[in-house]
C-alpha atoms as a PDB file:
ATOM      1  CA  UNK A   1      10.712  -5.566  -5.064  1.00  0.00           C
ATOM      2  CA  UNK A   2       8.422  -5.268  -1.832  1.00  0.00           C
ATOM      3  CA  UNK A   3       5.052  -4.284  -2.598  1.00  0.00           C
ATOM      4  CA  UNK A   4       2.517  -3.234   0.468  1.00  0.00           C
ATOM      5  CA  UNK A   5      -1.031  -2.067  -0.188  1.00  0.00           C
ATOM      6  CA  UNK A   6      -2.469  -0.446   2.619  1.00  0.00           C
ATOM      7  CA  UNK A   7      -6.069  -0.668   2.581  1.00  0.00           C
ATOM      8  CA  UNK A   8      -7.136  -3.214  -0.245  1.00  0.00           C
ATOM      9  CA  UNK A   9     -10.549  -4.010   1.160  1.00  0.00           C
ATOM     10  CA  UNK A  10     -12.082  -0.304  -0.293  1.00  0.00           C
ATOM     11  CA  UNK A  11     -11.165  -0.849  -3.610  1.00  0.00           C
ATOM     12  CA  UNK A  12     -11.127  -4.788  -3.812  1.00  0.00           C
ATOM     13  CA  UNK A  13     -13.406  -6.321  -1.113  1.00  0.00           C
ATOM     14  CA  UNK A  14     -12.750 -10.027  -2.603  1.00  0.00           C
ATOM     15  CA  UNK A  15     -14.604  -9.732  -5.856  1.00  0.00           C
ATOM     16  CA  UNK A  16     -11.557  -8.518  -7.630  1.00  0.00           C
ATOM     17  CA  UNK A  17      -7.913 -10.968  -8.024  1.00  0.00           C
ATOM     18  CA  UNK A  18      -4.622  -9.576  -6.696  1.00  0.00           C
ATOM     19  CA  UNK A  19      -2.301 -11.276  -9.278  1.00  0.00           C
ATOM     20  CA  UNK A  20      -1.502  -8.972 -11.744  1.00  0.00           C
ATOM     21  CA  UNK A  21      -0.018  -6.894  -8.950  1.00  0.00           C
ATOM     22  CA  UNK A  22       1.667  -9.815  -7.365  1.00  0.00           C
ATOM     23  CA  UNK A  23       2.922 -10.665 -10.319  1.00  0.00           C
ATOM     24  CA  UNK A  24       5.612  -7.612  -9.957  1.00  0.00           C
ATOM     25  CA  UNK A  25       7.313  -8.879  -6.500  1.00  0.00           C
ATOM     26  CA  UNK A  26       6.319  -9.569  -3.001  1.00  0.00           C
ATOM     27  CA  UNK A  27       2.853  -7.910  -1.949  1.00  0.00           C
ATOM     28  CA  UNK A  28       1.562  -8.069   1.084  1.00  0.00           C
ATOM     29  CA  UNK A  29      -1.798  -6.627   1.606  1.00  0.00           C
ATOM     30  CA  UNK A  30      -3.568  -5.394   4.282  1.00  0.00           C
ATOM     31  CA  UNK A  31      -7.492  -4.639   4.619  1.00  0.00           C
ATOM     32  CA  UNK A  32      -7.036  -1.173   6.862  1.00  0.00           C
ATOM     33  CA  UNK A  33      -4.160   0.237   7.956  1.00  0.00           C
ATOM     34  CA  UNK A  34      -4.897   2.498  11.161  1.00  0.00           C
ATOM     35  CA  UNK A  35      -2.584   5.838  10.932  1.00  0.00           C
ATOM     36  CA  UNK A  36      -0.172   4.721  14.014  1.00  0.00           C
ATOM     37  CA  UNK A  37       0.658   1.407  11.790  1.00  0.00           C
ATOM     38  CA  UNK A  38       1.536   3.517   8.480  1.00  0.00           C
ATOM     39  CA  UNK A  39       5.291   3.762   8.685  1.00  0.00           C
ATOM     40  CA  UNK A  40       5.527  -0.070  10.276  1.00  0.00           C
ATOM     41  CA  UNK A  41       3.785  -1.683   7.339  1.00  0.00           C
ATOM     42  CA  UNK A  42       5.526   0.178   5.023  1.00  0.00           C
ATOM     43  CA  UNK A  43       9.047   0.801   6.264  1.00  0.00           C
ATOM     44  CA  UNK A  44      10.816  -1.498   3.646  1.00  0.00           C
ATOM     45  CA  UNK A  45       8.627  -1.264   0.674  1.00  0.00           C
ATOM     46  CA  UNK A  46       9.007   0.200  -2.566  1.00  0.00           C
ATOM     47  CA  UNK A  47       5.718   0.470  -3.856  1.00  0.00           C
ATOM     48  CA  UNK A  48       3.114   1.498  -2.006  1.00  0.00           C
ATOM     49  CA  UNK A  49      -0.192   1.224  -3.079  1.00  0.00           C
ATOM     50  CA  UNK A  50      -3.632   3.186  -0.636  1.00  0.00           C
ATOM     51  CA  UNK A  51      -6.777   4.422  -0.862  1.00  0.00           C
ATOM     52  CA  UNK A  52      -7.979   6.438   1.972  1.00  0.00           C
ATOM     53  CA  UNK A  53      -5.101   5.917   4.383  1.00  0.00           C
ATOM     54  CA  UNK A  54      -3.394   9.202   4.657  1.00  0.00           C
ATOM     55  CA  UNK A  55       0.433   9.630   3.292  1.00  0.00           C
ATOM     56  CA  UNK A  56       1.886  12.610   4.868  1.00  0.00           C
ATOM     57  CA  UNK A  57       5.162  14.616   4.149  1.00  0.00           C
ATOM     58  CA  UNK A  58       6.130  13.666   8.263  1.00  0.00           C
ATOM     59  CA  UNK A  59       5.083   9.633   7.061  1.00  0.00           C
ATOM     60  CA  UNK A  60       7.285   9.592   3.651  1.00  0.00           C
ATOM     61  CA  UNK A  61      10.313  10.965   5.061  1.00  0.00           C
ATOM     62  CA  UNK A  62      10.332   7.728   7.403  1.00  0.00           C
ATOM     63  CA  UNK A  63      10.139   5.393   4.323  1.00  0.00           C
ATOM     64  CA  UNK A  64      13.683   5.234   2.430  1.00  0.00           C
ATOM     65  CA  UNK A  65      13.106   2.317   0.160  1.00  0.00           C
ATOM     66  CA  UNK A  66       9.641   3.880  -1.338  1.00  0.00           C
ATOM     67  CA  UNK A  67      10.195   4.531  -5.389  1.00  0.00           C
ATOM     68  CA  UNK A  68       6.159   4.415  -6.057  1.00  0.00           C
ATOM     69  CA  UNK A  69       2.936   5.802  -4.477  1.00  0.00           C
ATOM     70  CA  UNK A  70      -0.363   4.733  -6.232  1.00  0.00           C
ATOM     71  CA  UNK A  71      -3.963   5.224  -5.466  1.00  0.00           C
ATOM     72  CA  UNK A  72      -6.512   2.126  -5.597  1.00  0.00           C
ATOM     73  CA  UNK A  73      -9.744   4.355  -6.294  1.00  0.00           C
ATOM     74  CA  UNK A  74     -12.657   3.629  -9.614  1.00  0.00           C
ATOM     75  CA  UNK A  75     -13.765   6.252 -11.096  1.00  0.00           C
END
């Protein structure tokens, strides 16, 4: 299972440990993930993990694989 989070920094900026998530299959994280990048990071994962970059219905239709969006946010 390929994990990709798309813009860890916001909710995680190094204060906070990644390994529970790891923990579940490859993750790869990025900081930021500019809008022209979205479908390239995330082409072959299945979960998908963001916080403010923007997930369109043009965006998901490009990503096969993806089983899971969740949003990094506190509350």
């Amino acid at each position: 299972m390929k994990i990709v989070i798309l813009d860890g920094h916001t909710p995680n900026p190094g204060d906070l440990s990644w390994d529970a998530i790891k923990s579940l299959g490859e993750t790869i994280i990025h900081d930021h993930t500019p809008v022209e990048d979205i479908i390239k990071r995330s082409n072959d994962a299945d979960i998908l993990f963001t916080n403010k970059t923007p997930l369109n219905k043009e965006t998901l239709a490009c990503l096969p694989r993806l089983k899971y969006i969740g949003v990094l946010a506190t509350g």
